[in-house]
Protein backbone atom coordinates (compact mmCIF):
# COMPACT_ATOMS: atom_id res chain seq x y z
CA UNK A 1 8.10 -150.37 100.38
CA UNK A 2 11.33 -151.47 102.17
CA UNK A 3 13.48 -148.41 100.84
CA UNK A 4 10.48 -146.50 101.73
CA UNK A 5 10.48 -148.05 105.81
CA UNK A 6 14.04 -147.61 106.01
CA UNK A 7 14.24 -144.06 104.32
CA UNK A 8 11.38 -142.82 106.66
CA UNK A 9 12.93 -144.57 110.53
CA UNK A 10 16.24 -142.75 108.99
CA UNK A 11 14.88 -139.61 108.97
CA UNK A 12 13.68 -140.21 112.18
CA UNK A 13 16.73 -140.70 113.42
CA UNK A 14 17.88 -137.89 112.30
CA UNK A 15 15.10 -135.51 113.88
CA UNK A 16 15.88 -137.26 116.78
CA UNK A 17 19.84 -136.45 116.55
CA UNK A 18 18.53 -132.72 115.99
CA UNK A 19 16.65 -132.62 118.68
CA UNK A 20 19.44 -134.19 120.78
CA UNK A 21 22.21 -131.84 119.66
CA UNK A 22 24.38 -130.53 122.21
CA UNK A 23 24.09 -126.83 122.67
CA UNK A 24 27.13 -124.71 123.72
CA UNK A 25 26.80 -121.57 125.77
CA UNK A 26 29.21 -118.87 125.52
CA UNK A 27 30.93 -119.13 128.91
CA UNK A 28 30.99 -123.34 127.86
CA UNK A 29 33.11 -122.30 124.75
CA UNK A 30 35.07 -119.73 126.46
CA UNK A 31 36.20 -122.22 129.06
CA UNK A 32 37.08 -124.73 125.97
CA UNK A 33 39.04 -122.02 124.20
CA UNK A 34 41.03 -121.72 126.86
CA UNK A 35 41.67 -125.27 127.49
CA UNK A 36 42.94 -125.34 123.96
CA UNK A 37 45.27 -122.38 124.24
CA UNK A 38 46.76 -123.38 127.55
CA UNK A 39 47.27 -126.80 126.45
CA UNK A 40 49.08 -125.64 123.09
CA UNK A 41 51.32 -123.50 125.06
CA UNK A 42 52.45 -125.99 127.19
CA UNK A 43 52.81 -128.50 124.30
CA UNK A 44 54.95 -126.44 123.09
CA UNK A 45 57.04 -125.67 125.68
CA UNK A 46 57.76 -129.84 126.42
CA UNK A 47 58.58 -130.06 122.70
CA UNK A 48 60.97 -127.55 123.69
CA UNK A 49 62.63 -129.37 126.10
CA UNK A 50 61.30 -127.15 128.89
CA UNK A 51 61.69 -127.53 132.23
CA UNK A 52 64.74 -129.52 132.23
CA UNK A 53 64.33 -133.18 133.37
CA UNK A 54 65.65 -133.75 136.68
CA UNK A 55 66.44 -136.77 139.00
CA UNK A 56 63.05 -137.58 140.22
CA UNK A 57 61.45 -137.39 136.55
CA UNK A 58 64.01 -139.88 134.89
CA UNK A 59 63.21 -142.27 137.59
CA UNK A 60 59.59 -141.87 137.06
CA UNK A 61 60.39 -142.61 133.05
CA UNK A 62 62.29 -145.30 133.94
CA UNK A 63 59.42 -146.60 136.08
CA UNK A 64 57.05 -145.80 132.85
CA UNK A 65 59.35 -147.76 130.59
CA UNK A 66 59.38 -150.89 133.24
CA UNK A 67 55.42 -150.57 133.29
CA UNK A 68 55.65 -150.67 129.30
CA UNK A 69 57.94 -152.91 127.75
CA UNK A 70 58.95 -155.40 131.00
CA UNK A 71 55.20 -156.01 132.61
CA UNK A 72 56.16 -154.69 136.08
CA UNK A 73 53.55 -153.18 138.53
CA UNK A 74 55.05 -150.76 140.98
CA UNK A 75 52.80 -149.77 144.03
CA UNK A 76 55.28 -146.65 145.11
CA UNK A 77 57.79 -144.48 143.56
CA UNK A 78 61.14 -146.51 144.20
CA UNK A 79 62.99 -145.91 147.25
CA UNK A 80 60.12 -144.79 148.78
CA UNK A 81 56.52 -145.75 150.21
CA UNK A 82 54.00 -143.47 150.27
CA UNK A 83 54.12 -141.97 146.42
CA UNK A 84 52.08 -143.60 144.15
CA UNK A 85 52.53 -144.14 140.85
CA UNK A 86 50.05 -142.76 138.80
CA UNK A 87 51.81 -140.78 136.39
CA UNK A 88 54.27 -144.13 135.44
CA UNK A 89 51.10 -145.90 134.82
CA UNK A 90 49.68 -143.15 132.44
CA UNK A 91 53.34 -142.63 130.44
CA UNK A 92 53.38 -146.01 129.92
CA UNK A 93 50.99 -146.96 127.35
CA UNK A 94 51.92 -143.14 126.09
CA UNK A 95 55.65 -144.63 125.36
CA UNK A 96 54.12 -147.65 122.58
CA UNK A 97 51.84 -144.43 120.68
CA UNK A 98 54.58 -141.72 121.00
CA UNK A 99 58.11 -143.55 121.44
CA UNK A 100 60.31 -143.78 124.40
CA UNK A 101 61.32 -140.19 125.56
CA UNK A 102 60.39 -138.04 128.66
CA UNK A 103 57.79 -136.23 126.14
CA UNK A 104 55.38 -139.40 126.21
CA UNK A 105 55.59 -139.46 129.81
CA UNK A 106 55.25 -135.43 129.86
CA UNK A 107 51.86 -135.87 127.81
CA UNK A 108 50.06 -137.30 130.90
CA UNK A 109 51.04 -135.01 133.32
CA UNK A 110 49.71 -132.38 130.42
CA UNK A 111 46.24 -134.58 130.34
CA UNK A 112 46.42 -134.25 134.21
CA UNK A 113 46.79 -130.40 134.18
CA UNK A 114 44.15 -130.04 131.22
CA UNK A 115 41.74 -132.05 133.56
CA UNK A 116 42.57 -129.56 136.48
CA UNK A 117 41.68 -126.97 134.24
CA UNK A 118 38.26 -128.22 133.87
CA UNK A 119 37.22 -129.27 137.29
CA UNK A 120 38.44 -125.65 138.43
CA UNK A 121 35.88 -124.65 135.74
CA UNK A 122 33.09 -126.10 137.31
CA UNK A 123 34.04 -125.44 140.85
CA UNK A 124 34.58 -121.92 139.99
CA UNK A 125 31.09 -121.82 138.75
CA UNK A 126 29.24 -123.82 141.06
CA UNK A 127 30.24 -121.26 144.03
CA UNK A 128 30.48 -118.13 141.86
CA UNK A 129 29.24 -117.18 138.70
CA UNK A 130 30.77 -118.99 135.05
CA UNK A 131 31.94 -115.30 133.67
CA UNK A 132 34.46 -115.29 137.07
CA UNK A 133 34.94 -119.27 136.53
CA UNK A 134 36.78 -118.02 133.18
CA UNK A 135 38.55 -115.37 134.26
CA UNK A 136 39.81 -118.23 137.54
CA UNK A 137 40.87 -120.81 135.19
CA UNK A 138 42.52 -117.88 132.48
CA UNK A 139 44.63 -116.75 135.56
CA UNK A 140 45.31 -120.23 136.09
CA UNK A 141 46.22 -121.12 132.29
CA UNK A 142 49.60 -118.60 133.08
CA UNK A 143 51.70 -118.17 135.37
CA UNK A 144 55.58 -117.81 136.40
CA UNK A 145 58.27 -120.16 135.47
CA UNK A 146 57.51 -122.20 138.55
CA UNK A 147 53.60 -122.26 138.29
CA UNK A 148 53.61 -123.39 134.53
CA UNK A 149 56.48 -125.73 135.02
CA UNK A 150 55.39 -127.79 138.17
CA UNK A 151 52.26 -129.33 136.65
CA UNK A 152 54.88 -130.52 133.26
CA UNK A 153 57.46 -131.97 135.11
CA UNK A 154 56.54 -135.95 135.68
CA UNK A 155 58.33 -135.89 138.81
CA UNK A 156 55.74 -137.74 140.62
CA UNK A 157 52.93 -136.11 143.42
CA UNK A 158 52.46 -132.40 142.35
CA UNK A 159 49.70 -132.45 139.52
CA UNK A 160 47.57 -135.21 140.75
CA UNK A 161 47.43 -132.89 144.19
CA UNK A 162 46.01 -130.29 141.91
CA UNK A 163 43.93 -132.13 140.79
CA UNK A 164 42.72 -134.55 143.08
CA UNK A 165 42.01 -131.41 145.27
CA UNK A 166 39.59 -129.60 143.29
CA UNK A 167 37.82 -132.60 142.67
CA UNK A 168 37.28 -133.44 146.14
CA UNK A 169 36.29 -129.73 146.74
CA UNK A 170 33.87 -130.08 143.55
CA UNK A 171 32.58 -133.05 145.07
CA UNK A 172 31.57 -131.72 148.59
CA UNK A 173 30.70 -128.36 147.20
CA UNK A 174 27.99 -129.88 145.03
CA UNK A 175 26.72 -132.69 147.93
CA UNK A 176 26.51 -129.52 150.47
CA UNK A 177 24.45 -127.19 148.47
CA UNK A 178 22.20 -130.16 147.09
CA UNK A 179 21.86 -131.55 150.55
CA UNK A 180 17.89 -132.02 151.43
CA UNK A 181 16.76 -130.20 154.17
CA UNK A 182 15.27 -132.90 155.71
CA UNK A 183 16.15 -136.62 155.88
CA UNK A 184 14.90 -138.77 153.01
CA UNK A 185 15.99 -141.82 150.69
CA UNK A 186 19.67 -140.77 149.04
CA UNK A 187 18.83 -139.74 145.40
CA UNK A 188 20.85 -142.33 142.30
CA UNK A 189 22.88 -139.01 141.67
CA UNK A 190 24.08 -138.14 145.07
CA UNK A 191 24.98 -141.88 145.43
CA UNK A 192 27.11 -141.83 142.64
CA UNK A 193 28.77 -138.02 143.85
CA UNK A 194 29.41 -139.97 147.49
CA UNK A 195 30.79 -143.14 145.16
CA UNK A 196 32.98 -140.75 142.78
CA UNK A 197 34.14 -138.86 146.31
CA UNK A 198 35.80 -141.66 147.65
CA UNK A 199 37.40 -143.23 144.72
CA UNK A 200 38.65 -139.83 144.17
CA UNK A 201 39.84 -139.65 148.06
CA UNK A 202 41.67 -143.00 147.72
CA UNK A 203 43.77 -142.44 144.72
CA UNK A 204 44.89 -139.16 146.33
CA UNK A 205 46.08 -141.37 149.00
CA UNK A 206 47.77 -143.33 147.20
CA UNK A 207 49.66 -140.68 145.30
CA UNK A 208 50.25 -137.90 147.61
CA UNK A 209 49.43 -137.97 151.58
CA UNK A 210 49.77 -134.24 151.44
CA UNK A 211 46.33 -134.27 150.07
CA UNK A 212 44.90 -135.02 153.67
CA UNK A 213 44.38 -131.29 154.64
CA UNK A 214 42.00 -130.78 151.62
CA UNK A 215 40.48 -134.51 152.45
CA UNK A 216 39.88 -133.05 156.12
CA UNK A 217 38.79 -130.01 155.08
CA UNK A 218 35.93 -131.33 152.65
CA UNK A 219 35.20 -134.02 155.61
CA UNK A 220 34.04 -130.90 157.35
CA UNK A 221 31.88 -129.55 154.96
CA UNK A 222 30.08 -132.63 154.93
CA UNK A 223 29.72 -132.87 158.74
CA UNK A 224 28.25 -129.33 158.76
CA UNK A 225 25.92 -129.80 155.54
CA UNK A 226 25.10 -133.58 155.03
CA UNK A 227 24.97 -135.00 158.89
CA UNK A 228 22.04 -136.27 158.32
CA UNK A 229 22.31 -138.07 154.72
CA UNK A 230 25.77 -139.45 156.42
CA UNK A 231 24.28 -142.75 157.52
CA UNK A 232 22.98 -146.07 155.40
CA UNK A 233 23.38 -145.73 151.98
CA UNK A 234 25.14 -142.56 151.73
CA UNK A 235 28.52 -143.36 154.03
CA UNK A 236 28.05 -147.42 152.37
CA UNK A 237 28.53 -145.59 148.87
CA UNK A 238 31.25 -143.15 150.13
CA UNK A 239 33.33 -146.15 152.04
CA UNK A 240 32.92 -148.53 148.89
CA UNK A 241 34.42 -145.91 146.50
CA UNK A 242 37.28 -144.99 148.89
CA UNK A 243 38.14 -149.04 149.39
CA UNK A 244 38.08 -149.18 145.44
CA UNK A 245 40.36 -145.95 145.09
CA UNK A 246 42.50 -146.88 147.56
CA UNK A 247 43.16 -150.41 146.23
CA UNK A 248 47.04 -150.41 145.28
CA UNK A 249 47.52 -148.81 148.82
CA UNK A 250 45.84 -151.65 150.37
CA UNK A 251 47.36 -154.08 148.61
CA UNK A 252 50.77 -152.86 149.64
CA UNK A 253 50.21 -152.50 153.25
CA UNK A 254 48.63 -156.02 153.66
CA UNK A 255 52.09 -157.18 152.17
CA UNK A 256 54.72 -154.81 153.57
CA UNK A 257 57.35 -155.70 156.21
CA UNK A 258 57.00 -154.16 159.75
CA UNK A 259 57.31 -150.44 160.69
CA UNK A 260 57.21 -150.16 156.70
CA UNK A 261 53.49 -149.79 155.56
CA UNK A 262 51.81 -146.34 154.40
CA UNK A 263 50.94 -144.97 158.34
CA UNK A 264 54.61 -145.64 159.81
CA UNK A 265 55.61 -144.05 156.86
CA UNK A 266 53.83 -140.72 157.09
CA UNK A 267 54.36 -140.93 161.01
CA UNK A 268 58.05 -141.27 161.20
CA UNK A 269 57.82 -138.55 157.62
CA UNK A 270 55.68 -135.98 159.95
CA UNK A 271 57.29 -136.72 163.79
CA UNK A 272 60.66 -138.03 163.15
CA UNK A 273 62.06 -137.27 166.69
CA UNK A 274 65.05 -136.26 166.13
CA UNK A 275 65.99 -132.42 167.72
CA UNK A 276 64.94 -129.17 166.77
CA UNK A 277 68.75 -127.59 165.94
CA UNK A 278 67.41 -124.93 163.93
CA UNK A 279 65.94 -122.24 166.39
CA UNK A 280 62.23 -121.06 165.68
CA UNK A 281 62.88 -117.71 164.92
CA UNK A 282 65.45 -119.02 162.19
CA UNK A 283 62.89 -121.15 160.74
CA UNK A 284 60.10 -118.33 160.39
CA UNK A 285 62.61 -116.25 158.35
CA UNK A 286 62.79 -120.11 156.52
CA UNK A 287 58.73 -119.79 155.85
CA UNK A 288 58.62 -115.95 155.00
CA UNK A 289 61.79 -116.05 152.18
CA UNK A 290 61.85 -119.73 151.06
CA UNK A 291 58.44 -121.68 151.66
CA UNK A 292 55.97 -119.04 150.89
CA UNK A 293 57.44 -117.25 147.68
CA UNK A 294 57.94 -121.80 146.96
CA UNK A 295 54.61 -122.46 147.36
CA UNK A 296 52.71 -119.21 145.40
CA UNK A 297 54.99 -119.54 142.41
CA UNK A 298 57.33 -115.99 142.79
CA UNK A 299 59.17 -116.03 139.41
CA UNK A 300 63.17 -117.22 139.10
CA UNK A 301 63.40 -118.96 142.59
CA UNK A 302 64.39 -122.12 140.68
CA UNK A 303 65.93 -123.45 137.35
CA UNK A 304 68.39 -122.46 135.67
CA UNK A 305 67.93 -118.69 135.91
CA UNK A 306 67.65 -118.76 139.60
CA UNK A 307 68.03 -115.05 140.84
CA UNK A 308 68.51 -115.63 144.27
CA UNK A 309 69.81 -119.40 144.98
CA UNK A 310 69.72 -120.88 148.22
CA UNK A 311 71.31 -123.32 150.02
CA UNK A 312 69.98 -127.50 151.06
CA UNK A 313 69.31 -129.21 153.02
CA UNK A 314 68.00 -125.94 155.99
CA UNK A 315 68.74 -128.56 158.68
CA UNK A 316 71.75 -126.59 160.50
CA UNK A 317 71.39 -123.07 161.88
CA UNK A 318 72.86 -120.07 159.71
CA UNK A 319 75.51 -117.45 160.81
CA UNK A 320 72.82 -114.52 159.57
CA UNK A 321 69.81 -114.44 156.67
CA UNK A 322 72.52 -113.24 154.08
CA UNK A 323 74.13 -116.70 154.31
CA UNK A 324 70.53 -118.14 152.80
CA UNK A 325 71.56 -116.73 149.75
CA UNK A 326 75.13 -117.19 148.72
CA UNK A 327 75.31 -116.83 145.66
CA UNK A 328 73.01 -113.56 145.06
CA UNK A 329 72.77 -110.12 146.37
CA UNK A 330 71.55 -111.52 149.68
CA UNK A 331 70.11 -107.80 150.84
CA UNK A 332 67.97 -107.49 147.48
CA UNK A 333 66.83 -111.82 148.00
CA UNK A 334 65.89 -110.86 151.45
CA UNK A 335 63.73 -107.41 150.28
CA UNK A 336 62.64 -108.72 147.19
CA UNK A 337 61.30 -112.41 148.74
CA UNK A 338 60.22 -111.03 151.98
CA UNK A 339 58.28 -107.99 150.26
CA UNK A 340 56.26 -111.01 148.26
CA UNK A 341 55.62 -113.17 151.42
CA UNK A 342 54.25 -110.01 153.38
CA UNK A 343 51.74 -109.04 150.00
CA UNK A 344 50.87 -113.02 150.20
CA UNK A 345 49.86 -112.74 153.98
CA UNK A 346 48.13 -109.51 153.49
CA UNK A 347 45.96 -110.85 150.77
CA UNK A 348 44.76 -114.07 152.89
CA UNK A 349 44.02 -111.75 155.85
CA UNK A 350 41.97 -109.84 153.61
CA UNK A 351 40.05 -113.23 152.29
CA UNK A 352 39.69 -114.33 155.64
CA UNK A 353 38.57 -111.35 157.17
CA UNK A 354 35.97 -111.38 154.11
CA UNK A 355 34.56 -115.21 155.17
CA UNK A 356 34.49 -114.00 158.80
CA UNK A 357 31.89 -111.39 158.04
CA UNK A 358 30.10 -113.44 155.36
CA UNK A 359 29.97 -116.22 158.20
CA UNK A 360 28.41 -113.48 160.56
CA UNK A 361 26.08 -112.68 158.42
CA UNK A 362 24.90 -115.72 157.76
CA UNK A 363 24.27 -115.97 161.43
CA UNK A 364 22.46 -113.09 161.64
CA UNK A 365 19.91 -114.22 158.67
CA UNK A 366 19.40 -117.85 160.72
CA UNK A 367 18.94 -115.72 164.29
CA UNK A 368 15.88 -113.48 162.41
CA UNK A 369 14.71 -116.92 160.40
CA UNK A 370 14.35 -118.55 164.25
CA UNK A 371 12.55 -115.20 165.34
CA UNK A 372 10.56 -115.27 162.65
CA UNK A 373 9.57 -118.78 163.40
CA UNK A 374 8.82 -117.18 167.16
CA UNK A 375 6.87 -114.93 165.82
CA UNK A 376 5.08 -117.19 163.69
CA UNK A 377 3.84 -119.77 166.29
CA UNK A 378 2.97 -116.74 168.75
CA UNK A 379 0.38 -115.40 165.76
CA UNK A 380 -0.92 -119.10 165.56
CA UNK A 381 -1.77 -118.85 169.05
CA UNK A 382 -3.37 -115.54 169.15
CA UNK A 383 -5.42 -116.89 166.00
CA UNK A 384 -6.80 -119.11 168.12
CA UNK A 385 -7.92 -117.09 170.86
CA UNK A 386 -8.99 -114.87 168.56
CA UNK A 387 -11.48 -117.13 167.24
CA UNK A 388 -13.96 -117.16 170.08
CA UNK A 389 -14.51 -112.86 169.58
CA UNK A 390 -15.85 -112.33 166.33
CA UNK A 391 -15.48 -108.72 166.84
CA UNK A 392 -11.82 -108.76 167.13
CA UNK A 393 -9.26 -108.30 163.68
CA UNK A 394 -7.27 -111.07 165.02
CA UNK A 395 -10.40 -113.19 163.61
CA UNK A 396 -9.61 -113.13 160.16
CA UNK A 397 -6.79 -115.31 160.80
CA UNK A 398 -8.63 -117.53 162.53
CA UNK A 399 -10.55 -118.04 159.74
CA UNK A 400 -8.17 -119.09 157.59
CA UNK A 401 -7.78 -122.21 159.93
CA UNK A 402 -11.55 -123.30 158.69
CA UNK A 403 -11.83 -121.83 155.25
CA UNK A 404 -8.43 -121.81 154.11
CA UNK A 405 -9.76 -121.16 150.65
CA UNK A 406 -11.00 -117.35 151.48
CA UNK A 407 -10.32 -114.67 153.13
CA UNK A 408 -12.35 -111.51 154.09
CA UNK A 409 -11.83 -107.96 152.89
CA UNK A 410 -14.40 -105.78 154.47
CA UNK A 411 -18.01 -107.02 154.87
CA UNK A 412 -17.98 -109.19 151.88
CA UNK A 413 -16.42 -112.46 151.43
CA UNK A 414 -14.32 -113.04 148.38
CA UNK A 415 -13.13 -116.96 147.34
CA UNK A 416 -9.76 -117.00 146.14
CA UNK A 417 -7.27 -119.87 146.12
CA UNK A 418 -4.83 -120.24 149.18
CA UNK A 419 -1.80 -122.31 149.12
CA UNK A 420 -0.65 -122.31 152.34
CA UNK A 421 -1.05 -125.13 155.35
CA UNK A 422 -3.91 -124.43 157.15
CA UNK A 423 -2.04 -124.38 160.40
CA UNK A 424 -0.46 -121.24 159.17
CA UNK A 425 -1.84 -117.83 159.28
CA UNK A 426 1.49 -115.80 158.92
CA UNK A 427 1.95 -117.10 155.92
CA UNK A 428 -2.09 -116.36 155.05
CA UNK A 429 -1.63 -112.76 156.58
CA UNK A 430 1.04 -112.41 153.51
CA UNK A 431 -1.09 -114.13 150.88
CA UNK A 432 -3.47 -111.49 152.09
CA UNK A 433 -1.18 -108.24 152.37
CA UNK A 434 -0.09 -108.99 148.80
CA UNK A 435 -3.19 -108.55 147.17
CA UNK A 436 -5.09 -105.77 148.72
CA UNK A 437 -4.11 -102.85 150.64
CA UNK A 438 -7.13 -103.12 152.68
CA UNK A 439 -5.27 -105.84 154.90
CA UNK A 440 -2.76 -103.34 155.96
CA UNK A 441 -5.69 -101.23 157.34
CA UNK A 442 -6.54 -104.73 158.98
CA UNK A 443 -3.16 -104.89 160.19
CA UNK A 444 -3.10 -101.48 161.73
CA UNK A 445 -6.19 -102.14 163.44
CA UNK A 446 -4.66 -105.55 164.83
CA UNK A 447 -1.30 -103.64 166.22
CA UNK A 448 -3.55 -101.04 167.58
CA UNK A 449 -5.91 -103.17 169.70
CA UNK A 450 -3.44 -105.56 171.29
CA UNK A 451 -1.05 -103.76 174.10
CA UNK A 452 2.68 -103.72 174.08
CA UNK A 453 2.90 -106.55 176.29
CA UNK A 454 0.35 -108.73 174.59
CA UNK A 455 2.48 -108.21 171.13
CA UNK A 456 4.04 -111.64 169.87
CA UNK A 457 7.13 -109.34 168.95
CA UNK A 458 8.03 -105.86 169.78
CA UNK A 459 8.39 -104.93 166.09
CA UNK A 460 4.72 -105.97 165.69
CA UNK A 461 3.76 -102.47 167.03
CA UNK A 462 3.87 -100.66 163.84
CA UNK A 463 2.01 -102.31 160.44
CA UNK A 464 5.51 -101.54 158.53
CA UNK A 465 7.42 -103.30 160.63
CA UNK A 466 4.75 -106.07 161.06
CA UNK A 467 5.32 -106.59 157.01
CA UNK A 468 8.79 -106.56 157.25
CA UNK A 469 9.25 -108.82 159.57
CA UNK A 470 6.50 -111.14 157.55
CA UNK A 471 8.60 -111.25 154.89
CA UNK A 472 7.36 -108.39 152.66
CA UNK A 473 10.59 -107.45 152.02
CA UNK A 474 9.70 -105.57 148.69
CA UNK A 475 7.23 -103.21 150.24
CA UNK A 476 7.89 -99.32 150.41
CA UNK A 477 6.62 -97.55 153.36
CA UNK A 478 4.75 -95.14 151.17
CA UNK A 479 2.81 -98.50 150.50
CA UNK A 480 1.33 -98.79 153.48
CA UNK A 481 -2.11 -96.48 154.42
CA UNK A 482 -1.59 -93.87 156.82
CA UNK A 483 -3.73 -94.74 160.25
């Protein structure tokens, strides 16, 4: 009887782990494919040895090594006070499994990246679509020497950016779109998105303050979307999480010496004071051939195979742009970076100029929604008036006010459910109009008896427009009856 109890509650279980079973989409195991392969590739590449270590990484594996074998706790990255130590912290338990080497250290700055991966993933298709989420995070699994060896390097700052960044933007894209319309009680979910926000918000802090202009940004959103959610529980949840991310910056700021905690820091970083020597024309030349083809990863601008090597620190004005580049065929450097920084700027005016026109568009569907809202409280009150003529067409809406569960077509009276408040009659003029072309008739005799002045809305005038303007966006105008 036992064996029997037991064998019967296992299969039970089992039905239950069937039903349970995790179903992967397509696009789900397209995005882990390509997880897979870009974590392989880089694998391989840091077995190789590639990028080569420099100064800032052996520090940060000497840091890793303190963390694992000596017990120390380092807030910052030393000789300095506002870069955390996150990646230390993650090499060093990676140094007992794997062995001492910048490779252990190397493997969490690869879990980072992998990580990034994924949150651009979901990003991708929580704006978009998850075909184009695939493609985004495929572009982003390659890349030039620079853009695949940034995120490998432990060096301290650069792939918790990444990644801190686009979850932050995950975070406020999700809370904006989900945002209720109207005020009520902040869902368990969104509590824990506002929680996961600010822990997320405080570690970046901690690591990297250049993280603020995404933390602004998404502050923003918020304002513009969630306003009204941003009070109570909602900014209690978002505070505590920050406070708990934030905690080893804390910590160090109630302890450090004066003039030397985390906002002096970035202050004197940001505003130092001293004169502008290099003249402003100088350092725009600085942006368009040294920042910008930096910053979007143009191939061979650094490493060993360096094609066109400038000099450090640009603190002192130069004789001409050919003395940027020394060592290289300054005239080709000059063409060759400048020609990528124009392309660059050309392809953000075109992304801007495309937000700028989504944006008035937008506008333009909110300025016809608060028409149509005119338009809808002007019918109300002709409803009403109507009601005291039985004779007039404007009575059927009226009716709808006291029978909201009919409505008349012709001389008989047909009962069929109605849905809608009974305080609105545009929205029973389209409950109507869908069902039975005899309401359009109706409709023409309504735009024909009242005057042009007496119309709610100039477009009310002709029936098609009337239905368009109702909502009846799928109608044809060889729908309508002719007059």
């Amino acid at each position: 009887m036992s064996n029997f109890i037991s064998g019967g509650v296992l299969q039970g279980r089992w039905r239950c782990m069937q039903k349970r079973r995790i179903s992967l989409n397509p696009t789900t195991v397209g995005m882990l494919v390509i997880l897979l392969l870009a974590s392989s590739l880089r694998l391989v590449l840091m077995k190789l040895n590639w990028p080569t270590a420099n100064a800032d990484e052996s520090i940060m594996d000497l840091m890793a090594r303190h963390i694992a074998y000596q017990g120390e706790h380092p807030i910052f990255f030393w000789g300095q006070n506002y870069m955390g130590t996150i990646q230390a912290y993650l090499g060093a338990p990676l140094i007992h499994l794997v062995g001492s080497s910048a490779f252990s250290v190397r493997l969490g700055t690869l879990l980072i990246f992998a990580l990034y991966l994924v949150s651009m993933y979901f990003l991708v298709c929580l704006l978009y679509t998850p075909a184009y989420a695939l493609f985004i995070i495929a572009l982003l699994s390659i890349g030039s020497d620079r853009m695949m060896g940034i995120p490998l390097v432990a060096n301290g700052g650069y792939a918790e950016t990444m990644l801190f960044g686009a979850v932050i933007f995950l975070l406020a894209s999700w809370l904006a779109l989900t945002a209720p319309r109207q005020y009520t009680r902040v869902s368990r979910s969104r509590l824990l998105a506002y929680i996961g926000l600010g822990v997320t918000i405080g570690l970046a802090l901690w690591s990297d303050q250049l993280i603020l202009t995404a933390i602004i940004t998404a502050g923003l959103l918020l304002l513009l979307c969630c306003r009204q959610e941003l009070r109570g529980r909602a900014i209690g949840a978002l505070l505590a999480g920050l406070l708990l991310g934030a905690t080893p910056l804390i910590i160090y700021n109630f302890s450090a010496a004066p003039g030397q905690n985390s906002l002096f820091i970035l202050l004197g970083t940001v505003f130092s004071g001293a004169p502008r020597v290099v003249p402003f024309s100088e350092q725009l030349a600085h942006v368009l051939l040294i920042s910008l083809p930096l910053a979007t990863g143009m191939p061979f601008t650094s490493g060993i195979h360096t094609l066109c090597g400038t000099v450090e620190p640009y603190t002192h004005p130069a004789s001409s742009l050919a003395a940027l580049f020394p060592s290289s065929n300054p005239w080709l450097c000059i063409g060759t970076r400048g020609g990528w920084s124009l392309v660059i700027l050309l392809l953000w005016g075109i992304a801007l100029t495309g937000v700028l026109l989504a944006i008035r568009q937008q506008r333009g569907v909110r300025q016809d929604g608060a028409s149509g809202s005119d338009v809808q409280a002007a019918w109300q009150q002709r409803a009403r008036l109507a009601a005291r003529d039985p004779g007039n067409p404007l009575a059927a809406l009226a009716e709808s006010r006291q029978h909201p569960g009919t409505h008349q077509t012709g001389p008989a009276l047909r009962t069929q459910p109605f849905r809608a408040q009974r305080s609105d009659p545009v929205r029973h003029y389209r409950h109507l109009s869908r069902g039975n072309r005899g309401y359009f008739r109706q409709s023409s005799r309504i735009s024909e008896q009242l005057q042009p002045d007496q119309h709610p809305h100039p477009d009310l005038a002709r029936p098609w427009r009337c239905a368009r303007l109702l909502g009846l966006q799928h109608l044809q105008p060889a729908d309508l009856p002719e007059r």
